[in-house]
PDB file of N, CA and C in Angstrom:
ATOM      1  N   UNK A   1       6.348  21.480  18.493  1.00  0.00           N
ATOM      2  CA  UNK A   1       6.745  20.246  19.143  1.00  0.00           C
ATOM      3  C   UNK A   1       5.864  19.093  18.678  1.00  0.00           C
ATOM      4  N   UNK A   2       4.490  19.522  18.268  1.00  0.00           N
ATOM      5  CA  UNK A   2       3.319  18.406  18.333  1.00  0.00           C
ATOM      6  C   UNK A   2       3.984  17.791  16.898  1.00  0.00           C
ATOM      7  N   UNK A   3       4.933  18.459  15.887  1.00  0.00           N
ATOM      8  CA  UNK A   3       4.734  18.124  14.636  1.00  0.00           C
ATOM      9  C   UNK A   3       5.598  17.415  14.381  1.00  0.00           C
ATOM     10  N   UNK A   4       6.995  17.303  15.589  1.00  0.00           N
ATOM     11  CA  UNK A   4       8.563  16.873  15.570  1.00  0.00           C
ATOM     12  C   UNK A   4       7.631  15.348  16.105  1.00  0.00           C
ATOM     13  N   UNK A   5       6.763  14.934  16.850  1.00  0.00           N
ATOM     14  CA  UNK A   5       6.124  13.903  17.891  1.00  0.00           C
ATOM     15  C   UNK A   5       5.580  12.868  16.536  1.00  0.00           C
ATOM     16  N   UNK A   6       4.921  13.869  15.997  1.00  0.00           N
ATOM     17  CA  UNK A   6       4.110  12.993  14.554  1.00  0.00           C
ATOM     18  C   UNK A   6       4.999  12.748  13.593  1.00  0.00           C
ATOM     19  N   UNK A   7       5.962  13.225  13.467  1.00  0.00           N
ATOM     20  CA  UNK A   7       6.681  12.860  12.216  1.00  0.00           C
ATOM     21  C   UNK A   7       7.566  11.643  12.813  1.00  0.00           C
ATOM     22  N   UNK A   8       8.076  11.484  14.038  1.00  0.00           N
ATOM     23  CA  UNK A   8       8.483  10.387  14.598  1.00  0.00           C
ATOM     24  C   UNK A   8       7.899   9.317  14.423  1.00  0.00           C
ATOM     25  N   UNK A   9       6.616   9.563  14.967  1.00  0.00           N
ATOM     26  CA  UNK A   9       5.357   8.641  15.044  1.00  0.00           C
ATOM     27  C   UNK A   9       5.163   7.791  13.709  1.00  0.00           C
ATOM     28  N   UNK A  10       4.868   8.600  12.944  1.00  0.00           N
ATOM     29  CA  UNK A  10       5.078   8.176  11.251  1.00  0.00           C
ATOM     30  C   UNK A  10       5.912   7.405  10.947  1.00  0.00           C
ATOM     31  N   UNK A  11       7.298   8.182  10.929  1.00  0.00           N
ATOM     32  CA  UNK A  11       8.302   7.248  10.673  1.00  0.00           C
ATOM     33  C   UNK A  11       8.498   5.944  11.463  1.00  0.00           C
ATOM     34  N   UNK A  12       8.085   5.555  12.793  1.00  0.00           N
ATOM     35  CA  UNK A  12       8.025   5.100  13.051  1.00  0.00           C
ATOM     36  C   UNK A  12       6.998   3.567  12.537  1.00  0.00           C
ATOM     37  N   UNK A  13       5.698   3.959  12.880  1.00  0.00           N
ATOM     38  CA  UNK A  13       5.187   3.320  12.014  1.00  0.00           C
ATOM     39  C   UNK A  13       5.304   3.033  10.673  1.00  0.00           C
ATOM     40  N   UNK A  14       5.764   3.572   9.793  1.00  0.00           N
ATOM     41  CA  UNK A  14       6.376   3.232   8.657  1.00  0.00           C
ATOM     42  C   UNK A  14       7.244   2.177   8.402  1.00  0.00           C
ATOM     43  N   UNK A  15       8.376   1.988   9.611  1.00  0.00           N
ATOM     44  CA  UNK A  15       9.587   0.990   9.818  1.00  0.00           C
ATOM     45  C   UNK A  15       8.859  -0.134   9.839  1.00  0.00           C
ATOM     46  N   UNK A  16       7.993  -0.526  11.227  1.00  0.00           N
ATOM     47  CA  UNK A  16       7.041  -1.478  11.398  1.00  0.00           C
ATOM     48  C   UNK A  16       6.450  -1.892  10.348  1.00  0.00           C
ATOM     49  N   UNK A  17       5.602  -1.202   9.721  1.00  0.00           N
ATOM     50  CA  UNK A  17       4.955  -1.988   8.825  1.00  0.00           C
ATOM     51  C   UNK A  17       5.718  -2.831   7.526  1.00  0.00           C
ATOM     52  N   UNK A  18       6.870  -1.862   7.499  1.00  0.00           N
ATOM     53  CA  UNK A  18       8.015  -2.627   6.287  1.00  0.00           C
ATOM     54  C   UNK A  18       8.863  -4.051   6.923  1.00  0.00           C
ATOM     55  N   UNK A  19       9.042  -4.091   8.004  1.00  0.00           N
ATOM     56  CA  UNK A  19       9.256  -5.225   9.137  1.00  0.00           C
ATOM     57  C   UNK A  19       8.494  -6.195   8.841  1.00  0.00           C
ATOM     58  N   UNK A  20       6.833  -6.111   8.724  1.00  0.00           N
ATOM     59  CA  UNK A  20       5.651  -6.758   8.710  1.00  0.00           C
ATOM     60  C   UNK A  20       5.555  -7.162   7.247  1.00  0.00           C
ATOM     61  N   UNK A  21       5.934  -6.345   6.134  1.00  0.00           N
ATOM     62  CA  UNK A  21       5.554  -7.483   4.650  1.00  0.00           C
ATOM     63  C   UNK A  21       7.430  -7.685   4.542  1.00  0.00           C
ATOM     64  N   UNK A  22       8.184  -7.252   5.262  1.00  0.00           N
ATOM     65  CA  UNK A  22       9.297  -8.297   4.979  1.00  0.00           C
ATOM     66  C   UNK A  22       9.181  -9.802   5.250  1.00  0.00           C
ATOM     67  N   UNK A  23       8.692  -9.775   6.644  1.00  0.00           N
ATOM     68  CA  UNK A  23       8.222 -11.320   6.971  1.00  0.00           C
ATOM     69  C   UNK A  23       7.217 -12.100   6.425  1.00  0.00           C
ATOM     70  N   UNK A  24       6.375 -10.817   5.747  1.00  0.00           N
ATOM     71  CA  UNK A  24       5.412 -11.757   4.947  1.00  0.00           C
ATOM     72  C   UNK A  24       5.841 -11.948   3.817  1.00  0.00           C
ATOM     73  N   UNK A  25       6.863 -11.802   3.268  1.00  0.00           N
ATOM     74  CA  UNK A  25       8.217 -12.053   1.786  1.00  0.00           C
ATOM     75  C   UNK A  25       7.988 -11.457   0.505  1.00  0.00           C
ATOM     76  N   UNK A  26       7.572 -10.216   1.129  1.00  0.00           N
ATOM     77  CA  UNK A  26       7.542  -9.100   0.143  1.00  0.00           C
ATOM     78  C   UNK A  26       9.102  -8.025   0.175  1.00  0.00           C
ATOM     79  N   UNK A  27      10.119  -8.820  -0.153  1.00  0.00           N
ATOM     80  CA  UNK A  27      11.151  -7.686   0.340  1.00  0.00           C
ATOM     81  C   UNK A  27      11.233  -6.762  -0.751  1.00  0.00           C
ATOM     82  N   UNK A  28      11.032  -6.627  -1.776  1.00  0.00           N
ATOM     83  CA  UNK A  28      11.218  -5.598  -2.948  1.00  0.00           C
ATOM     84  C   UNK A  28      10.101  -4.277  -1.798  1.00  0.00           C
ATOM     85  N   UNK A  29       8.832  -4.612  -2.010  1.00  0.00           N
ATOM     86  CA  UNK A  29       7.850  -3.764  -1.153  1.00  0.00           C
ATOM     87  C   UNK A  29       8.521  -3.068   0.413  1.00  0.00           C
ATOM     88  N   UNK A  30       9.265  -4.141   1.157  1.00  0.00           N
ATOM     89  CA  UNK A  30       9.558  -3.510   1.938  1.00  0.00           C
ATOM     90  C   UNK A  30      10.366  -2.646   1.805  1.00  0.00           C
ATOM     91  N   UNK A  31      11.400  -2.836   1.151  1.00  0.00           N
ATOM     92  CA  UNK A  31      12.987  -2.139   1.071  1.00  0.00           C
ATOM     93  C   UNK A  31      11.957  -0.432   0.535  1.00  0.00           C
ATOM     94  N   UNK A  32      10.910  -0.943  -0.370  1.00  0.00           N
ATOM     95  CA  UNK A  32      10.587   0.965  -0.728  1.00  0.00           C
ATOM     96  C   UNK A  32      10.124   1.541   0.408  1.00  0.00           C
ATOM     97  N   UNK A  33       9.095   0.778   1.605  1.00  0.00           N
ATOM     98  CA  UNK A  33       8.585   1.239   2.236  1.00  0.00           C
ATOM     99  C   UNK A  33       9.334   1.933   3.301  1.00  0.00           C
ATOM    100  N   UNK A  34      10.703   1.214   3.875  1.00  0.00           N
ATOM    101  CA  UNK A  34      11.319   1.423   4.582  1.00  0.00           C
ATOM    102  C   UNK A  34      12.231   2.945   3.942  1.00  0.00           C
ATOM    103  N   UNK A  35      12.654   2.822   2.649  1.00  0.00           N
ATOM    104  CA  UNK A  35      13.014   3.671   2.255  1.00  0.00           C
ATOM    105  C   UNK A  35      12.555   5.445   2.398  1.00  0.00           C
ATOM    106  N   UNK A  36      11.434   4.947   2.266  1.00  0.00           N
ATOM    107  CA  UNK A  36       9.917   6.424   2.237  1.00  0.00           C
ATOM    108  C   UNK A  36      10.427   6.718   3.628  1.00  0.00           C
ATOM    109  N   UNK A  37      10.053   5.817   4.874  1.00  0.00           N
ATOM    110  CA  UNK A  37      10.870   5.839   6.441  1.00  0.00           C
ATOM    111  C   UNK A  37      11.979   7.153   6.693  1.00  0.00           C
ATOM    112  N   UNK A  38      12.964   6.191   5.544  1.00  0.00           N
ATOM    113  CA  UNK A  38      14.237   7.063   5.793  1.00  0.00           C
ATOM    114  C   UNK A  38      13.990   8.447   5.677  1.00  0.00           C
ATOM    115  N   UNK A  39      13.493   8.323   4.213  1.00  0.00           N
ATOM    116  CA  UNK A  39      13.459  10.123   3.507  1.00  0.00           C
ATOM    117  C   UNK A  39      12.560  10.420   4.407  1.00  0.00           C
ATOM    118  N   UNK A  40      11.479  10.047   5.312  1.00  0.00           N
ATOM    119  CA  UNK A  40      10.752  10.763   6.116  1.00  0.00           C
ATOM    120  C   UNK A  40      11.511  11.382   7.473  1.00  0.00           C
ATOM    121  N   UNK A  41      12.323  10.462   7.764  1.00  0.00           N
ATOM    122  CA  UNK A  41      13.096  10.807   8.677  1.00  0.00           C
ATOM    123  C   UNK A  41      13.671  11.986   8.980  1.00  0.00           C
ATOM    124  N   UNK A  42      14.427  12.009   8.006  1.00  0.00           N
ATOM    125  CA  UNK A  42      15.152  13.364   7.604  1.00  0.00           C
ATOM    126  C   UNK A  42      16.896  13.382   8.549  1.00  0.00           C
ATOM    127  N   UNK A  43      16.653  14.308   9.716  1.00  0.00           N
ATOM    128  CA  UNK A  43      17.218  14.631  10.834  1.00  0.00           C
ATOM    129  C   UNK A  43      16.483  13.935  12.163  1.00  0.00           C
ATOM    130  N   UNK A  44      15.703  13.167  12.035  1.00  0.00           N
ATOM    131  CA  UNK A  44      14.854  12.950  12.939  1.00  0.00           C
ATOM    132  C   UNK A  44      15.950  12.456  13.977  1.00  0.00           C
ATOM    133  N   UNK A  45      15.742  12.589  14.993  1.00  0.00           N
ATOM    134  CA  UNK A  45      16.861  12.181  16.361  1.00  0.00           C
ATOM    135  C   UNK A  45      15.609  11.395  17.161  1.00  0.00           C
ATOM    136  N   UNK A  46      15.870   9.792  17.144  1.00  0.00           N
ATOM    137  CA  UNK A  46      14.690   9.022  17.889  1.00  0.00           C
ATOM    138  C   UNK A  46      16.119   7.640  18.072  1.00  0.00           C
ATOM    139  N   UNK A  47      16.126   7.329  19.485  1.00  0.00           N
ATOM    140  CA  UNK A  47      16.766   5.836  20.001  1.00  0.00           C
ATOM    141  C   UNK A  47      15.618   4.925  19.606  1.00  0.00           C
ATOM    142  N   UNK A  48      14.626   5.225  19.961  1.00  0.00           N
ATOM    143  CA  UNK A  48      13.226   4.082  18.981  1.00  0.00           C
ATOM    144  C   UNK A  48      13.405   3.769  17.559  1.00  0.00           C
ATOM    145  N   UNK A  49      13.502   4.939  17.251  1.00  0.00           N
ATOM    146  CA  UNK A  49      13.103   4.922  15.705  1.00  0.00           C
ATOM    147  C   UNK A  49      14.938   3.938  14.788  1.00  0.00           C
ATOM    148  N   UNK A  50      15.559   4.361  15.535  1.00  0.00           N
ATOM    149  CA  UNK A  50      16.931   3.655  15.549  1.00  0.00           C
ATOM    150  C   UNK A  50      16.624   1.995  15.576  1.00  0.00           C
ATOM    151  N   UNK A  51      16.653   2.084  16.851  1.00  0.00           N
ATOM    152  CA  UNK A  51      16.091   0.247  17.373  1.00  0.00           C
ATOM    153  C   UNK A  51      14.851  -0.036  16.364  1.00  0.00           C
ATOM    154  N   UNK A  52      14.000   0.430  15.557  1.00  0.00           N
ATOM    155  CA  UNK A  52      12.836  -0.031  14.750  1.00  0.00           C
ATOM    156  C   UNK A  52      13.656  -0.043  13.360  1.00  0.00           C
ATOM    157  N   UNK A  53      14.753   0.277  13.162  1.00  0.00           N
ATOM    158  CA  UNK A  53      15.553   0.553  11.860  1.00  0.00           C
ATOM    159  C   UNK A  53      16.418  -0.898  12.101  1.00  0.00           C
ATOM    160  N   UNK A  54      16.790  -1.145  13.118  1.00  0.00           N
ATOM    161  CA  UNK A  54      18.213  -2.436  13.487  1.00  0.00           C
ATOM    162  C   UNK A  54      17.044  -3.356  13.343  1.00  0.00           C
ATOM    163  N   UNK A  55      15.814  -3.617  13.716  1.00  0.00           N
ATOM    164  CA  UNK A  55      15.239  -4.242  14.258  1.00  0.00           C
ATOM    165  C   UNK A  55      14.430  -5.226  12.483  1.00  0.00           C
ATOM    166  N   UNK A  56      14.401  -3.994  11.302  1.00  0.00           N
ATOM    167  CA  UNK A  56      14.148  -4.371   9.970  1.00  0.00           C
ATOM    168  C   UNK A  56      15.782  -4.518   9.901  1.00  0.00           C
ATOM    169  N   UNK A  57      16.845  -4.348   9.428  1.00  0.00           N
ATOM    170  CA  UNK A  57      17.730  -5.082   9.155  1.00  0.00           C
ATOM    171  C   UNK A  57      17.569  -6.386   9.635  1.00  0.00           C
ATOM    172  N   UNK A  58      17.547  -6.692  10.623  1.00  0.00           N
ATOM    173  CA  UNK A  58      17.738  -8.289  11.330  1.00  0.00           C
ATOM    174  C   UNK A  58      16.742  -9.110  10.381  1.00  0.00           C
ATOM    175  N   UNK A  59      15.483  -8.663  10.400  1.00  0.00           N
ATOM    176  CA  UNK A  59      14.714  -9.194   9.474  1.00  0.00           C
ATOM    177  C   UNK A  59      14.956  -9.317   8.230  1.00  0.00           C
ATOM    178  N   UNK A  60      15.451  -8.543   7.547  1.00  0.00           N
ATOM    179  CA  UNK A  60      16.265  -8.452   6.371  1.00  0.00           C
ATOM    180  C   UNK A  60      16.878  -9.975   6.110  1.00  0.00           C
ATOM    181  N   UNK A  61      17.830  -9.862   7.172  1.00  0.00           N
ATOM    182  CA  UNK A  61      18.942 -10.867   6.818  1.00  0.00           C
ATOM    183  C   UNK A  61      18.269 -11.876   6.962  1.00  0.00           C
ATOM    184  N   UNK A  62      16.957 -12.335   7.578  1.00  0.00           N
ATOM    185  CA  UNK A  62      16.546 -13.528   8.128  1.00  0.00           C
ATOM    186  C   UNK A  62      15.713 -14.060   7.380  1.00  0.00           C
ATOM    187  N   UNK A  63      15.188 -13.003   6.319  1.00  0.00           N
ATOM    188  CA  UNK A  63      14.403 -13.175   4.991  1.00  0.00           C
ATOM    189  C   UNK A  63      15.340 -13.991   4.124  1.00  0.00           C
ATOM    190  N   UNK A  64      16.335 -12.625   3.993  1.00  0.00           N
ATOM    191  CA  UNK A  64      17.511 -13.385   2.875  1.00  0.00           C
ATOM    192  C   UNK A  64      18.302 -14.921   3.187  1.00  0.00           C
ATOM    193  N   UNK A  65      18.124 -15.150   4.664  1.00  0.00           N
ATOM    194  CA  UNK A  65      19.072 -16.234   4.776  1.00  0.00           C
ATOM    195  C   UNK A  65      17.991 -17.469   4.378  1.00  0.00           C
ATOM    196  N   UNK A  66      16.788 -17.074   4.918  1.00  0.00           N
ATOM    197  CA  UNK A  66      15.694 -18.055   4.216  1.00  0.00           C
ATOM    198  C   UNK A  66      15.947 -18.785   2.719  1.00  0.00           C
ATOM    199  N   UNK A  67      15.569 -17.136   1.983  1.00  0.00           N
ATOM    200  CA  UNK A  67      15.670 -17.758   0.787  1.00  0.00           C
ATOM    201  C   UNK A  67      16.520 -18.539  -0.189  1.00  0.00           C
ATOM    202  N   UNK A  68      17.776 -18.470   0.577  1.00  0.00           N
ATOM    203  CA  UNK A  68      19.058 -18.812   0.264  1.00  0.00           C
ATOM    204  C   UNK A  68      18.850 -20.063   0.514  1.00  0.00           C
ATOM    205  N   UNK A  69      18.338 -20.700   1.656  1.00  0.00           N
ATOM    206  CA  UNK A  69      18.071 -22.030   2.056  1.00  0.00           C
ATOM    207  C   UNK A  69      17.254 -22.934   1.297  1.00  0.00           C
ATOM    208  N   UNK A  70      16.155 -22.192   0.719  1.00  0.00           N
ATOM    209  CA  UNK A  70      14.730 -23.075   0.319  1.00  0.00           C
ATOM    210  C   UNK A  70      15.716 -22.655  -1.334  1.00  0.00           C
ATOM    211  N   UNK A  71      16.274 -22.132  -1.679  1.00  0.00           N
ATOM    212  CA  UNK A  71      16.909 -21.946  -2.826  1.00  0.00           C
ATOM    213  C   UNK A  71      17.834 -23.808  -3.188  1.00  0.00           C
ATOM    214  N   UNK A  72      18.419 -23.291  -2.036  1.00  0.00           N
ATOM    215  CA  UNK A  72      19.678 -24.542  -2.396  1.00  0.00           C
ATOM    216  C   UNK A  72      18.762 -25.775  -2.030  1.00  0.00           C
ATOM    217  N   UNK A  73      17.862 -26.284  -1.091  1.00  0.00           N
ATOM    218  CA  UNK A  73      17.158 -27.397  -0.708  1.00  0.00           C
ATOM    219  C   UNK A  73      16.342 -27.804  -2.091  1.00  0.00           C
ATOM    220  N   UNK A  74      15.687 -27.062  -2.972  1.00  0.00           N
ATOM    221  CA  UNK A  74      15.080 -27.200  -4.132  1.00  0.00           C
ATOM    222  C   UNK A  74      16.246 -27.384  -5.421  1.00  0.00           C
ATOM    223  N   UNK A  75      17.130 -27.417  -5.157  1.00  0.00           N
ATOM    224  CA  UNK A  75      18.512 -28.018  -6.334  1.00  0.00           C
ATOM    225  C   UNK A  75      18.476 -29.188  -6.092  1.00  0.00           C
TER     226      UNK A  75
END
């Protein structure tokens, strides 16, 4: 059980921190980090770890809609 708790845990923290250099506008870095997440995941069954997964998408898009902006404002 202790090992199903840590591998959550992990993955968990893993999501977060890819959340954390997305906003700091590293998305190439994040997308691997988050990736490692996934494959860590596996089967993992977590409503957290879910909501910490929706929670980097949103950021995702909010990166990308950024850059799209400071893109076209600098034309």
């Amino acid at each position: 059980m202790a090992g199903r708790a840590e591998g959550r845990a992990r993955t968990r923290s893993q999501i977060k921190l890819a959340s954390l250099v997305m906003v700091t506008g590293d998305p190439i870095e994040a997308a691997a980090l988050g990736t490692q997440a996934l494959n860590w995941a596996g089967t993992l069954c977590s409503h957290r770890a879910v909501d910490d997964l929706r929670d980097l998408r949103a950021r995702r898009t909010e990166v990308t809609e950024l850059r799209h902006h400071d893109r076209d404002r600098d034309r």
